[in-house]
N, C-alpha and C. Protein backbone atom coordinates (compact mmCIF):
# COMPACT_ATOMS: atom_id res chain seq x y z
N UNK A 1 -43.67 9.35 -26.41
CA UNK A 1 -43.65 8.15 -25.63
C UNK A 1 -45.01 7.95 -24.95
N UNK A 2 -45.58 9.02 -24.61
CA UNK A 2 -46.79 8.80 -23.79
C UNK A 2 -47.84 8.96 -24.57
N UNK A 3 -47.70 9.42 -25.60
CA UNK A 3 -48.95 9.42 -26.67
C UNK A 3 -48.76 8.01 -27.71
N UNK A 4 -48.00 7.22 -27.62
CA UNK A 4 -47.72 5.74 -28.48
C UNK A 4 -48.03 5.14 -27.24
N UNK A 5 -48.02 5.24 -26.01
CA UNK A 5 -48.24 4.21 -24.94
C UNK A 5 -47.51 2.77 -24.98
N UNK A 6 -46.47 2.76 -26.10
CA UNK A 6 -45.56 1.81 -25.78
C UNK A 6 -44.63 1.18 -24.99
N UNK A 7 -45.28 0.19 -24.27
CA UNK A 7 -43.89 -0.19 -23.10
C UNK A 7 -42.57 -0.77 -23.28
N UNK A 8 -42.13 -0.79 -24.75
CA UNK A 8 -41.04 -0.69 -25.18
C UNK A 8 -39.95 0.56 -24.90
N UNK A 9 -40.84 1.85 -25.61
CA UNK A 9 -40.10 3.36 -25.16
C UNK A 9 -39.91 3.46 -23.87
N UNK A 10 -41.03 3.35 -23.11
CA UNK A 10 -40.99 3.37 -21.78
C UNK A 10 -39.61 2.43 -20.98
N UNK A 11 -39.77 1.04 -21.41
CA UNK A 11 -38.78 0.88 -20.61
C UNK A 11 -37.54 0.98 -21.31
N UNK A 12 -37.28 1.86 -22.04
CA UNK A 12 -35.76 2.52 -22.74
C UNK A 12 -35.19 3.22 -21.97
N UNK A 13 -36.80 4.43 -21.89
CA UNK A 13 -36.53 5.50 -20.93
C UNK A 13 -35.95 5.27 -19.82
N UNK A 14 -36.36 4.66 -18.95
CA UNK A 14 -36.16 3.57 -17.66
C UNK A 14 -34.46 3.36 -17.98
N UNK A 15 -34.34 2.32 -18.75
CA UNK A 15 -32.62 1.93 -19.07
C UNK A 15 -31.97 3.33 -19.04
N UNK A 16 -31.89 4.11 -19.70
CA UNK A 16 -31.45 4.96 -20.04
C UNK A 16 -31.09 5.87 -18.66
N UNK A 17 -32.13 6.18 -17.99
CA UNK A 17 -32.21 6.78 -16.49
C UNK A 17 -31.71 6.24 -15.35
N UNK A 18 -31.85 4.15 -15.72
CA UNK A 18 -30.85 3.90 -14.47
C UNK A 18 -29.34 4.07 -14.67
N UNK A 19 -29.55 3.87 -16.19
CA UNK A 19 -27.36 4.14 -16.43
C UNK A 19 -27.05 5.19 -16.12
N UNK A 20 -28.21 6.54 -16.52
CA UNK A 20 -27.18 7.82 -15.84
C UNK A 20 -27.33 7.69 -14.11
N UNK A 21 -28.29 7.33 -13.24
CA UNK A 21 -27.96 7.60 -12.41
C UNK A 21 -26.57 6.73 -11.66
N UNK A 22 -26.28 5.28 -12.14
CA UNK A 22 -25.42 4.21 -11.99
C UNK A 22 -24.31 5.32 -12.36
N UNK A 23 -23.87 6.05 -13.56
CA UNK A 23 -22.76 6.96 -14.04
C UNK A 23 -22.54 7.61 -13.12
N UNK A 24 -23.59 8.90 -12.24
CA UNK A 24 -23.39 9.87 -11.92
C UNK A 24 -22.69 9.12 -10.13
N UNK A 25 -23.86 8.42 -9.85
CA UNK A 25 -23.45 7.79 -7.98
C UNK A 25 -21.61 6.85 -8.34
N UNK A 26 -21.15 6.21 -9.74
CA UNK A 26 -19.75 5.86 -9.80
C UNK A 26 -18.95 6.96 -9.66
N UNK A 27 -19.30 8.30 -10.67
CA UNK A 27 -18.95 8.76 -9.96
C UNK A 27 -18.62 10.01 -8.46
N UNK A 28 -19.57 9.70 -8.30
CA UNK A 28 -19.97 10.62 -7.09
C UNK A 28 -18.44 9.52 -5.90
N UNK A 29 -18.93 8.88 -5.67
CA UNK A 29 -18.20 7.56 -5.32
C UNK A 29 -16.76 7.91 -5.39
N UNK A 30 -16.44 7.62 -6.69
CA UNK A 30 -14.72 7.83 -6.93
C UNK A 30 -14.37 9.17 -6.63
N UNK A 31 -14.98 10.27 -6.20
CA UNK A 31 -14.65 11.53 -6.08
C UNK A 31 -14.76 11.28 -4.20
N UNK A 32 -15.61 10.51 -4.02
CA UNK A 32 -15.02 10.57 -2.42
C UNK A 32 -14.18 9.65 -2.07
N UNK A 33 -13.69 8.70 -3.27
CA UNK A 33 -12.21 8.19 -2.89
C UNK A 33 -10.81 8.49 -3.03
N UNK A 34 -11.13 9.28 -4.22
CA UNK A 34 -9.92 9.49 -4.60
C UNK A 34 -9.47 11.20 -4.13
N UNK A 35 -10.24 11.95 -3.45
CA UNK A 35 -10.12 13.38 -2.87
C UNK A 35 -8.92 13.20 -1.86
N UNK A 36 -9.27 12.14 -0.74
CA UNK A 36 -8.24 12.28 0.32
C UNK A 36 -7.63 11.59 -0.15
N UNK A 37 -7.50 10.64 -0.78
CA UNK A 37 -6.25 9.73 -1.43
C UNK A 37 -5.41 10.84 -2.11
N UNK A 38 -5.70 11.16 -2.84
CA UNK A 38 -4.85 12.14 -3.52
C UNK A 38 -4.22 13.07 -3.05
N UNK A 39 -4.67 13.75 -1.62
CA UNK A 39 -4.61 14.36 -1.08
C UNK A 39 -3.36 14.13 0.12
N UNK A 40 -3.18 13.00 0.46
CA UNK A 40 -2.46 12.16 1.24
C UNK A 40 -1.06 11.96 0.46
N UNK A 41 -1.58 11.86 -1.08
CA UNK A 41 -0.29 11.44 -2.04
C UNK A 41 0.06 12.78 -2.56
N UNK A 42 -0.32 14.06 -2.12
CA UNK A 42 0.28 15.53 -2.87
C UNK A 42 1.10 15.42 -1.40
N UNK A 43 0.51 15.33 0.44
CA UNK A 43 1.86 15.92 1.19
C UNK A 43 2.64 14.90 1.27
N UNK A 44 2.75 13.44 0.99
CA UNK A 44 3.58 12.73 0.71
C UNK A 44 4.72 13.27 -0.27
N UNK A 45 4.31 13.35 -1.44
CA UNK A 45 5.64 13.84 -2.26
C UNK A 45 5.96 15.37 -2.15
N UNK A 46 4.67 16.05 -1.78
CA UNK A 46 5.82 17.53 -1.54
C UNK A 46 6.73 17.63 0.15
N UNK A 47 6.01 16.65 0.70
CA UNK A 47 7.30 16.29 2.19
C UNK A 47 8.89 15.63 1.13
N UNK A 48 8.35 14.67 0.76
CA UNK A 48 9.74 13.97 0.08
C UNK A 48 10.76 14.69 -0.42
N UNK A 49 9.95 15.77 -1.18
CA UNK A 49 10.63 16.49 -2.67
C UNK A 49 11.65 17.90 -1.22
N UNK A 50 10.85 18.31 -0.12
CA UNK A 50 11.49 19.33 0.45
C UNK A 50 12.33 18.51 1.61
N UNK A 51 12.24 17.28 1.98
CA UNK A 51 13.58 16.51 2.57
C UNK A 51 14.59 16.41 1.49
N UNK A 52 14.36 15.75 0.36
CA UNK A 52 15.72 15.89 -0.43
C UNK A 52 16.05 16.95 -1.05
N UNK A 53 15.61 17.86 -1.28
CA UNK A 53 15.91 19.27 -1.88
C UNK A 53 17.01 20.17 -0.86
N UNK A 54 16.26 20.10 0.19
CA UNK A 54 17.11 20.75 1.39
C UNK A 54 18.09 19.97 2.28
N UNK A 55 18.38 18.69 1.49
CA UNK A 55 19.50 17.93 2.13
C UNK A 55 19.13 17.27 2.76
N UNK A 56 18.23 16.97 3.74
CA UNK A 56 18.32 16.47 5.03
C UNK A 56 17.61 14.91 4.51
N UNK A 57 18.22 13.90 3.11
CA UNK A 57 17.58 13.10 2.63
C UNK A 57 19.21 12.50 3.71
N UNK A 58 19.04 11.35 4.52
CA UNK A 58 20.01 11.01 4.94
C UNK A 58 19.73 9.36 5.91
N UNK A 59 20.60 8.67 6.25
CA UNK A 59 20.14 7.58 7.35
C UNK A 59 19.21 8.04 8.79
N UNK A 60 18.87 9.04 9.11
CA UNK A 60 18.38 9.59 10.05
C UNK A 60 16.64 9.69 9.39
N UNK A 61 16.58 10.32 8.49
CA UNK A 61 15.33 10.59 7.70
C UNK A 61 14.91 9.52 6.85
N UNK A 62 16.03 8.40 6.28
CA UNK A 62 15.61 7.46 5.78
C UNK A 62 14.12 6.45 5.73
N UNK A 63 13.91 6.10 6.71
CA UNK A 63 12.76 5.33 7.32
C UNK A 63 11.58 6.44 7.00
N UNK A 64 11.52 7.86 7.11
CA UNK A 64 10.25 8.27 6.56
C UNK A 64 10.12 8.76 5.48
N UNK A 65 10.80 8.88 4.93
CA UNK A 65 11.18 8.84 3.34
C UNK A 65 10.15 7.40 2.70
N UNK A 66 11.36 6.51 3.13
CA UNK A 66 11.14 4.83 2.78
C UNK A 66 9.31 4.85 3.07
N UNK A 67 8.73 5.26 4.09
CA UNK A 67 7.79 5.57 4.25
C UNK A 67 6.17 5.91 3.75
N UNK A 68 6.87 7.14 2.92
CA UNK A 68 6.14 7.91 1.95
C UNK A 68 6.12 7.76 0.64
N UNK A 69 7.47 6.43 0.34
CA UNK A 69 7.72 6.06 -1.04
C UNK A 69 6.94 4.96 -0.80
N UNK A 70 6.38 4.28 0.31
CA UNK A 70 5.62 3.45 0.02
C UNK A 70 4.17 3.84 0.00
N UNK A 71 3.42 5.03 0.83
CA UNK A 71 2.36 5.73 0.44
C UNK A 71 1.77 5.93 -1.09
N UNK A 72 2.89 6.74 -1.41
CA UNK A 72 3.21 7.02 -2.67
C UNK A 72 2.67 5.99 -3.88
N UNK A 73 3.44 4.75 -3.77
CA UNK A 73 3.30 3.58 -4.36
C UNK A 73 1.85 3.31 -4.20
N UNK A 74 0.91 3.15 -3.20
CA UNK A 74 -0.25 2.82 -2.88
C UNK A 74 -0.88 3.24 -3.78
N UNK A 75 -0.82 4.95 -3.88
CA UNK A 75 -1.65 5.64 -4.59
C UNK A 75 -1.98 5.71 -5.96
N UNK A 76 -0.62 5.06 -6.40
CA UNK A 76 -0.07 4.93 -7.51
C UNK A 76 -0.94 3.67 -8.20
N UNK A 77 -0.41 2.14 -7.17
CA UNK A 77 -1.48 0.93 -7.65
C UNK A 77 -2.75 1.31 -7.55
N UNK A 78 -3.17 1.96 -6.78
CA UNK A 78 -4.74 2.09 -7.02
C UNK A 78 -5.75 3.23 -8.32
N UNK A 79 -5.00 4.31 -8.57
CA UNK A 79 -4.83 4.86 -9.30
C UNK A 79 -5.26 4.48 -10.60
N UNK A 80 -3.85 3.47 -10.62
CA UNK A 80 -3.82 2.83 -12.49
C UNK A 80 -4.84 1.39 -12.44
N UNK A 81 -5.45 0.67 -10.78
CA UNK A 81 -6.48 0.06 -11.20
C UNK A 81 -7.93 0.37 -10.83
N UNK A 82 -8.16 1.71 -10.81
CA UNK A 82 -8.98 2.39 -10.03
C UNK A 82 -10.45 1.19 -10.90
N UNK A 83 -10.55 0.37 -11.72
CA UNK A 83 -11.49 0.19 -12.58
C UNK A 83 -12.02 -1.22 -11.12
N UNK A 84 -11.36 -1.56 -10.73
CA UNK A 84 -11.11 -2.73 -10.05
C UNK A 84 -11.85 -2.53 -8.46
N UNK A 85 -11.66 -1.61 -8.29
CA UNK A 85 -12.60 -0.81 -6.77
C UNK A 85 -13.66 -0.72 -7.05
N UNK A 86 -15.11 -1.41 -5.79
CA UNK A 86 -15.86 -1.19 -6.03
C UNK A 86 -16.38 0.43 -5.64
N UNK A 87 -17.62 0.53 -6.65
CA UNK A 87 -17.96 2.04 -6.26
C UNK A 87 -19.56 1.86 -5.90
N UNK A 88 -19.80 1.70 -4.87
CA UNK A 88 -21.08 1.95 -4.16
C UNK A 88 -21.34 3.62 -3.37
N UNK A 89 -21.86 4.16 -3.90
CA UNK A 89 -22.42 5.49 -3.71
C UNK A 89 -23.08 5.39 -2.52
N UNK A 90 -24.37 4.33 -2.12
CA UNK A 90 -24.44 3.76 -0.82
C UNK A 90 -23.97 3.74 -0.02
N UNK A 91 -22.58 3.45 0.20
CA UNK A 91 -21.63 2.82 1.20
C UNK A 91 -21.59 4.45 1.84
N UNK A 92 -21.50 5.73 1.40
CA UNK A 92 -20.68 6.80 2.41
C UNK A 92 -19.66 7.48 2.07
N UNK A 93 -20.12 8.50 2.29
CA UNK A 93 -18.32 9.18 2.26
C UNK A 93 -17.62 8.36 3.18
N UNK A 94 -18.20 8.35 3.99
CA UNK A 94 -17.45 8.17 5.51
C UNK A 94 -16.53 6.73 5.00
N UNK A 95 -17.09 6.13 4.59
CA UNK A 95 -16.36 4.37 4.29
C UNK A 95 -15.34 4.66 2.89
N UNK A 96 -15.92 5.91 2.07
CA UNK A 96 -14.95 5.64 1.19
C UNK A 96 -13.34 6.52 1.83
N UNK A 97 -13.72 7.29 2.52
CA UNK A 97 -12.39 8.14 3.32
C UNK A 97 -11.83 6.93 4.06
N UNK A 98 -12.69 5.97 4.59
CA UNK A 98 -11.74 4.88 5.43
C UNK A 98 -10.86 4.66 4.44
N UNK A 99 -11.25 4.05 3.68
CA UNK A 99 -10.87 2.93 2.38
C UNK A 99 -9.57 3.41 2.00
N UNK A 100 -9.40 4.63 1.68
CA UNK A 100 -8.68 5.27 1.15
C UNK A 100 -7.82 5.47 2.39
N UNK A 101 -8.05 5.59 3.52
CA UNK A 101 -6.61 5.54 4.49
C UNK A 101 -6.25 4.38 4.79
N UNK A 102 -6.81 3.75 4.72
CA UNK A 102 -6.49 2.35 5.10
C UNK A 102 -5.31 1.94 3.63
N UNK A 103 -5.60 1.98 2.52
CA UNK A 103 -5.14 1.66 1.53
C UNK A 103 -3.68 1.72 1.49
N UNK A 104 -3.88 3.67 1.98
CA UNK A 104 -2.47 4.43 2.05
C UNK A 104 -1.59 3.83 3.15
N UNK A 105 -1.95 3.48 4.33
CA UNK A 105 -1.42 3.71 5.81
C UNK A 105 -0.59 2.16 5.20
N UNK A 106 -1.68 1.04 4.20
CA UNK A 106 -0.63 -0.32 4.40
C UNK A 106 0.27 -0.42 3.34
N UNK A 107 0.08 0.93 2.31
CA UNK A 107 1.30 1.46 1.70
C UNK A 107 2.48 1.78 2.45
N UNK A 108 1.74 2.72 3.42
CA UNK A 108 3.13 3.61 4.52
C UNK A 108 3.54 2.38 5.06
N UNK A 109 2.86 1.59 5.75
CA UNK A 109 3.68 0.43 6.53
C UNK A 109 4.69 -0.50 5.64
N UNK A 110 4.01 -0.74 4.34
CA UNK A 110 5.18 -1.76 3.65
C UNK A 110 6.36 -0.99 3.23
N UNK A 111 6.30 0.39 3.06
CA UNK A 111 7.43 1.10 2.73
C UNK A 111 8.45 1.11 4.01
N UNK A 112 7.70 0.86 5.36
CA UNK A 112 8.28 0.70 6.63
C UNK A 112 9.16 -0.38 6.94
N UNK A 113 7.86 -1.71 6.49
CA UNK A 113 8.51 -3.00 6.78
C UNK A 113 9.97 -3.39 5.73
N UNK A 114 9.88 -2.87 4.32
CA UNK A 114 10.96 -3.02 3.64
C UNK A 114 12.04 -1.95 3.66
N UNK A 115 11.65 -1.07 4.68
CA UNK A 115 12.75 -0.55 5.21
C UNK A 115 13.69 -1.16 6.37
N UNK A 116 12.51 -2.11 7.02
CA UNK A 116 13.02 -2.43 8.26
C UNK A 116 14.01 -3.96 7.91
N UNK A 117 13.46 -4.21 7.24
CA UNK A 117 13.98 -6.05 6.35
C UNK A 117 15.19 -5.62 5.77
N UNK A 118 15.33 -4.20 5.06
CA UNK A 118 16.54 -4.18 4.42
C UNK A 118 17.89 -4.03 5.55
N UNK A 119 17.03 -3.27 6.63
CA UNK A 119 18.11 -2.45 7.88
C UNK A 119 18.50 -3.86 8.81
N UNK A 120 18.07 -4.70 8.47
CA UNK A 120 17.85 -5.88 9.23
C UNK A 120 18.99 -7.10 8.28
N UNK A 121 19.20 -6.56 7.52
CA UNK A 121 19.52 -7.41 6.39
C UNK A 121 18.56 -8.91 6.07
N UNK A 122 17.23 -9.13 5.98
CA UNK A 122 16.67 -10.44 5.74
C UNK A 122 16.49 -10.19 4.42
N UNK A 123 16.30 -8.91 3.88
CA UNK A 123 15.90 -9.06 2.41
C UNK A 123 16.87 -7.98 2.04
N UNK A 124 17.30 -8.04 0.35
CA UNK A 124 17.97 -7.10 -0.50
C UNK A 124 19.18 -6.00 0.62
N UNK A 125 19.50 -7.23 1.25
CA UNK A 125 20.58 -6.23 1.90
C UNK A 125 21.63 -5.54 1.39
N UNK A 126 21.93 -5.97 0.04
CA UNK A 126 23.14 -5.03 -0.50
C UNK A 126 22.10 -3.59 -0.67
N UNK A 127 20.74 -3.27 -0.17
CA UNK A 127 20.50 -1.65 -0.30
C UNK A 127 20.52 -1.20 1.31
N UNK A 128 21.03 -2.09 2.31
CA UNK A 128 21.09 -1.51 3.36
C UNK A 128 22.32 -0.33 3.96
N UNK A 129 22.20 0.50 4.37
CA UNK A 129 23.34 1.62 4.16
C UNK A 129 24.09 1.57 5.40
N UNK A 130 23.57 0.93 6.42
CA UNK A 130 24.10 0.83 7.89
C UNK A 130 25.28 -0.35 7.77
N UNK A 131 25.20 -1.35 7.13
CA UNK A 131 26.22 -1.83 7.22
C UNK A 131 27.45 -1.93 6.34
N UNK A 132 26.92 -0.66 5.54
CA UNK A 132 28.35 -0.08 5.28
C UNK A 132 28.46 1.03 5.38
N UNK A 133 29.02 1.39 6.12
CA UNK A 133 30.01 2.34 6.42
C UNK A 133 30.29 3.52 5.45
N UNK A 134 30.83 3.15 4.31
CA UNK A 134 31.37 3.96 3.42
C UNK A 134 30.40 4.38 2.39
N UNK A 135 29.16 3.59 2.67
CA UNK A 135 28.34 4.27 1.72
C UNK A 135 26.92 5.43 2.28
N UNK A 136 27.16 5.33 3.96
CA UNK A 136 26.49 6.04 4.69
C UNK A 136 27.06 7.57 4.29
N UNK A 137 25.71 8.65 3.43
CA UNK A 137 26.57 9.67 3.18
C UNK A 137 26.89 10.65 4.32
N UNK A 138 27.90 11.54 4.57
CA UNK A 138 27.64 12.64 5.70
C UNK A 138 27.46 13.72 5.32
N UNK A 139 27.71 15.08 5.78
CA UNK A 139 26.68 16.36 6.43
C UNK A 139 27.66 16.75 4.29
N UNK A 140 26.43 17.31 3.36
CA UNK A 140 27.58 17.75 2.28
C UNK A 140 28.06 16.81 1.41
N UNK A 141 27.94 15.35 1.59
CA UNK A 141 28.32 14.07 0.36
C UNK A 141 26.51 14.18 -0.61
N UNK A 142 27.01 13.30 -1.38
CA UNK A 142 26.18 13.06 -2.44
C UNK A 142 25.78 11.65 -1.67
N UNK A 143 24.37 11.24 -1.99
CA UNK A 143 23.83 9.89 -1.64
C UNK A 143 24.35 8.92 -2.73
N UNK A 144 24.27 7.79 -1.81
CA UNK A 144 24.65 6.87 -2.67
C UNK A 144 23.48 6.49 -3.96
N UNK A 145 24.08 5.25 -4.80
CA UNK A 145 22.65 4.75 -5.36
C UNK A 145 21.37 3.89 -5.17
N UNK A 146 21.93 3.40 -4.05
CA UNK A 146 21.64 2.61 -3.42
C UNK A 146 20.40 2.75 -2.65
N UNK A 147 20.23 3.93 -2.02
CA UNK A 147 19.24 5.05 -1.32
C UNK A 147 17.90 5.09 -2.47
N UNK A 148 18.34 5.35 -3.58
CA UNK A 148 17.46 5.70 -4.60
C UNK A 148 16.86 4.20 -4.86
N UNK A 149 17.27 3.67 -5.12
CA UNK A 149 17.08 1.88 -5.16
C UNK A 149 16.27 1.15 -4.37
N UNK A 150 16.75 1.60 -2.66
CA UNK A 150 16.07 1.52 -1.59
C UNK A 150 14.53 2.18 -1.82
N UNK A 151 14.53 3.35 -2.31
CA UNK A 151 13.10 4.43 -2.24
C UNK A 151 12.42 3.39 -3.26
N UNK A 152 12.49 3.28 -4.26
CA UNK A 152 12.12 2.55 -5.62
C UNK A 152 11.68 1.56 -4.67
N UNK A 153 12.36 0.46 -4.57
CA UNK A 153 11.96 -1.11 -4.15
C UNK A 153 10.73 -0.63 -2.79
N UNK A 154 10.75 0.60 -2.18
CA UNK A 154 9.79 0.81 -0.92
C UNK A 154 8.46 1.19 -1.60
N UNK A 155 8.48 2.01 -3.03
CA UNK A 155 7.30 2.46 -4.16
C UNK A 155 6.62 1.34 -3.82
N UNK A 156 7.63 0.36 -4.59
CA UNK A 156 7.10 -1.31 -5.25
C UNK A 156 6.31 -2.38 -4.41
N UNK A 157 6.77 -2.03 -3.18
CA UNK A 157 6.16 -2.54 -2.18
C UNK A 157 4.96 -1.76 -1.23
N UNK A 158 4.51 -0.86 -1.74
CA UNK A 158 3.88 -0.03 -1.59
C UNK A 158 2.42 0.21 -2.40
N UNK A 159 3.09 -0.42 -3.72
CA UNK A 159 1.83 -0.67 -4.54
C UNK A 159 1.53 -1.68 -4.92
N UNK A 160 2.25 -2.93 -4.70
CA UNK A 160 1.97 -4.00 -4.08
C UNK A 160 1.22 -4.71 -3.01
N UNK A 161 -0.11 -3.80 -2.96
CA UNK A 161 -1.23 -4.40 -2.00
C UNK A 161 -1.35 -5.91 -1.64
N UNK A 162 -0.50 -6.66 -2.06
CA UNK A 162 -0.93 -8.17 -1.67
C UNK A 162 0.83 -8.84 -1.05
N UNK A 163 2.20 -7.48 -1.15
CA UNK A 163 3.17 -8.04 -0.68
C UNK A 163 3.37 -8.22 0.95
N UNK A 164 2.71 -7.10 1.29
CA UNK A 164 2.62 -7.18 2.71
C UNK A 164 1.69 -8.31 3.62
N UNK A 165 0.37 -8.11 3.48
CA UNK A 165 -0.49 -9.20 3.54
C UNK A 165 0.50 -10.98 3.42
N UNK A 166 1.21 -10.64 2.13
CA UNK A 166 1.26 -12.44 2.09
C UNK A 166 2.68 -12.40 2.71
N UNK A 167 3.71 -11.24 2.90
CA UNK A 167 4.65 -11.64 4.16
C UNK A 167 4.20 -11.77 5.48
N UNK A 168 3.07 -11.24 6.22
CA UNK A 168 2.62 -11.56 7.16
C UNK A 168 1.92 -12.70 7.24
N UNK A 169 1.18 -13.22 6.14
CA UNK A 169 0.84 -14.17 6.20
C UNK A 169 2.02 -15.66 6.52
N UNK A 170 3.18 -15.58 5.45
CA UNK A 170 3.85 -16.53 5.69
C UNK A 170 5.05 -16.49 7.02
N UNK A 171 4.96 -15.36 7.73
CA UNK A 171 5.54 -15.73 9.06
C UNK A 171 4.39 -16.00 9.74
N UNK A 172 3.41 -16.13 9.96
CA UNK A 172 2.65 -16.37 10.44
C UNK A 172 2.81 -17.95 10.39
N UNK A 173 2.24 -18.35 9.44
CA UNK A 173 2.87 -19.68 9.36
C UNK A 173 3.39 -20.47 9.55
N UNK A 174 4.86 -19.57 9.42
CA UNK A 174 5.94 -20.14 9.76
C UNK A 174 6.13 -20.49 11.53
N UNK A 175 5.57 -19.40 11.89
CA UNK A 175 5.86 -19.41 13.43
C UNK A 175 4.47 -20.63 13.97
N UNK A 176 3.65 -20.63 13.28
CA UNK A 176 2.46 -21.79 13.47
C UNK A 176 3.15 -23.05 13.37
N UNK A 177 4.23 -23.23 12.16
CA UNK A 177 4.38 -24.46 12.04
C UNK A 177 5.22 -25.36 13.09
N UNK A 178 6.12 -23.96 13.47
CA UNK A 178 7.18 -24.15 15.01
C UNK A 178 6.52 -24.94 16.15
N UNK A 179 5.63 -24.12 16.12
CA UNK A 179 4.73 -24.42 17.74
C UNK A 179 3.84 -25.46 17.23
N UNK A 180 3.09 -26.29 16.55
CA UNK A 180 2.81 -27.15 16.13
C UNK A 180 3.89 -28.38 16.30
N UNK A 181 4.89 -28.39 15.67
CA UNK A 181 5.84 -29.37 15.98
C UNK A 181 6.41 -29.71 17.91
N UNK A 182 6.65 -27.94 18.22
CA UNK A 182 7.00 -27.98 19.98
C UNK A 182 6.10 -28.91 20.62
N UNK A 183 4.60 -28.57 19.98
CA UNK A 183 3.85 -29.04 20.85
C UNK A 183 3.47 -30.64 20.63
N UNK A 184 3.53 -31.21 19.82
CA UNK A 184 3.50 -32.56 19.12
C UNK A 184 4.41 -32.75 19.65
N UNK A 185 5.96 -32.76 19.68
CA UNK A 185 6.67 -33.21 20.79
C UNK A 185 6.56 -33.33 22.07
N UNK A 186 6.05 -32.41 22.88
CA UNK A 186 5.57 -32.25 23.90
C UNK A 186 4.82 -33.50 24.25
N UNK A 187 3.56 -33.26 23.63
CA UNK A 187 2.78 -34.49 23.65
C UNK A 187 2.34 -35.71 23.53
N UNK A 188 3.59 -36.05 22.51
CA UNK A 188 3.99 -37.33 22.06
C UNK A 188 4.75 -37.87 23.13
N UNK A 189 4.43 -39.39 23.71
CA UNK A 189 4.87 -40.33 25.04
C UNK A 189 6.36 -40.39 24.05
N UNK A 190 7.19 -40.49 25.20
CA UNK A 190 8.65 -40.95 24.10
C UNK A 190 8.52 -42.47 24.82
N UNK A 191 8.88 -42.84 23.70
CA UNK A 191 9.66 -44.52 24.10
C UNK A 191 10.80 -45.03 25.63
N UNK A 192 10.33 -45.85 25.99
CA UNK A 192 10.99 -46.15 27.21
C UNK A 192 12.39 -46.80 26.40
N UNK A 193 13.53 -46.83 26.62
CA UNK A 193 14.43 -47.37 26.37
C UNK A 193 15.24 -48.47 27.40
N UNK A 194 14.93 -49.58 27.31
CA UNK A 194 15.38 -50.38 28.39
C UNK A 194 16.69 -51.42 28.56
């Protein structure tokens, strides 16, 4: 290359040297995202796997279960679109460890909130176990299916990064559109009636 003095080879060489270093900083990158992510999603399911193993999978433990099935789920959507995350080597460990809790934690919360919607009955209440009675298991029964159904639909919402976001978004809304109207009434002169 240096004895042809061609600036063709030369800038090959060049191409060639920025792709490996672009390869090596992607992944340098995905190794500081996906370490604590992964890491977050091994005591997630070995907590899960030793609550239901040792029984104590029940309406009491439910909610952190529901919890960790939505962690779980997080790790899971990001995982299978890991292609989709940007990877700036730049940015930090430090930002990619945020990233990655942040990701998980609004996993853990939607596994929360669709725990709390079901216990609430606003959504898929036939998986809520409190208001029946007979399907609440006790100390020694088998769980219902329902429980399992419940964990599943908390995954789903869990790796569903955009279900939570756009339910908050549309009560949001909703409660905007309330007070918008209160207050337009409010402010609107009413008609004298004479």
């Amino acid at each position: 290359m240096f004895a042809t003095q061609n600036q063709a080879y030369a800038n090959a060489a060049l191409d060639t040297a920025e792709k490996f270093i672009t390869q090596i900083g992607t992944e340098t990158s995905r190794g500081w995202y996906f370490r604590p992510f992964f890491l977050l999603f091994a005591i997630s399911a070995i907590a899960g796997l030793v609550v239901y193993r040792h029984g104590h999978l029940g309406i009491a433990t439910l909610p952190f279960v529901c919890c960790l099935a939505g962690g779980i789920g997080a790790f899971i959507s990001t995982t299978i679109g890991n292609e989709r995350i940007p990877c700036a080597p730049t940015a930090g460990r430090f930002l990619h460890l945020l990233e990655a809790l942040l990701r998980y934690t609004i996993g853990f919360a939607a596994g929360l909130f669709v725990w709390l919607a079901t216990s609430g009955n606003i959504v898929v209440g036939f998986l809520n176990l409190t208001s029946n009675s007979t399907a609440a298991p006790g100390p020694g029964h088998s769980l219902p299916a329902s429980v399992y159904a419940l964990v599943a639909v908390t995954m789903l919402a869990g790796a569903s990064e955009r279900l939570l976001p756009s339910l908050i978004a549309k009560f949001d809304d909703s409660t905007k559109d309330t007070n918008i109207r209160k207050t337009t009434e409010a402010e609107t002169p009413k008609p004298k009636v004479s």
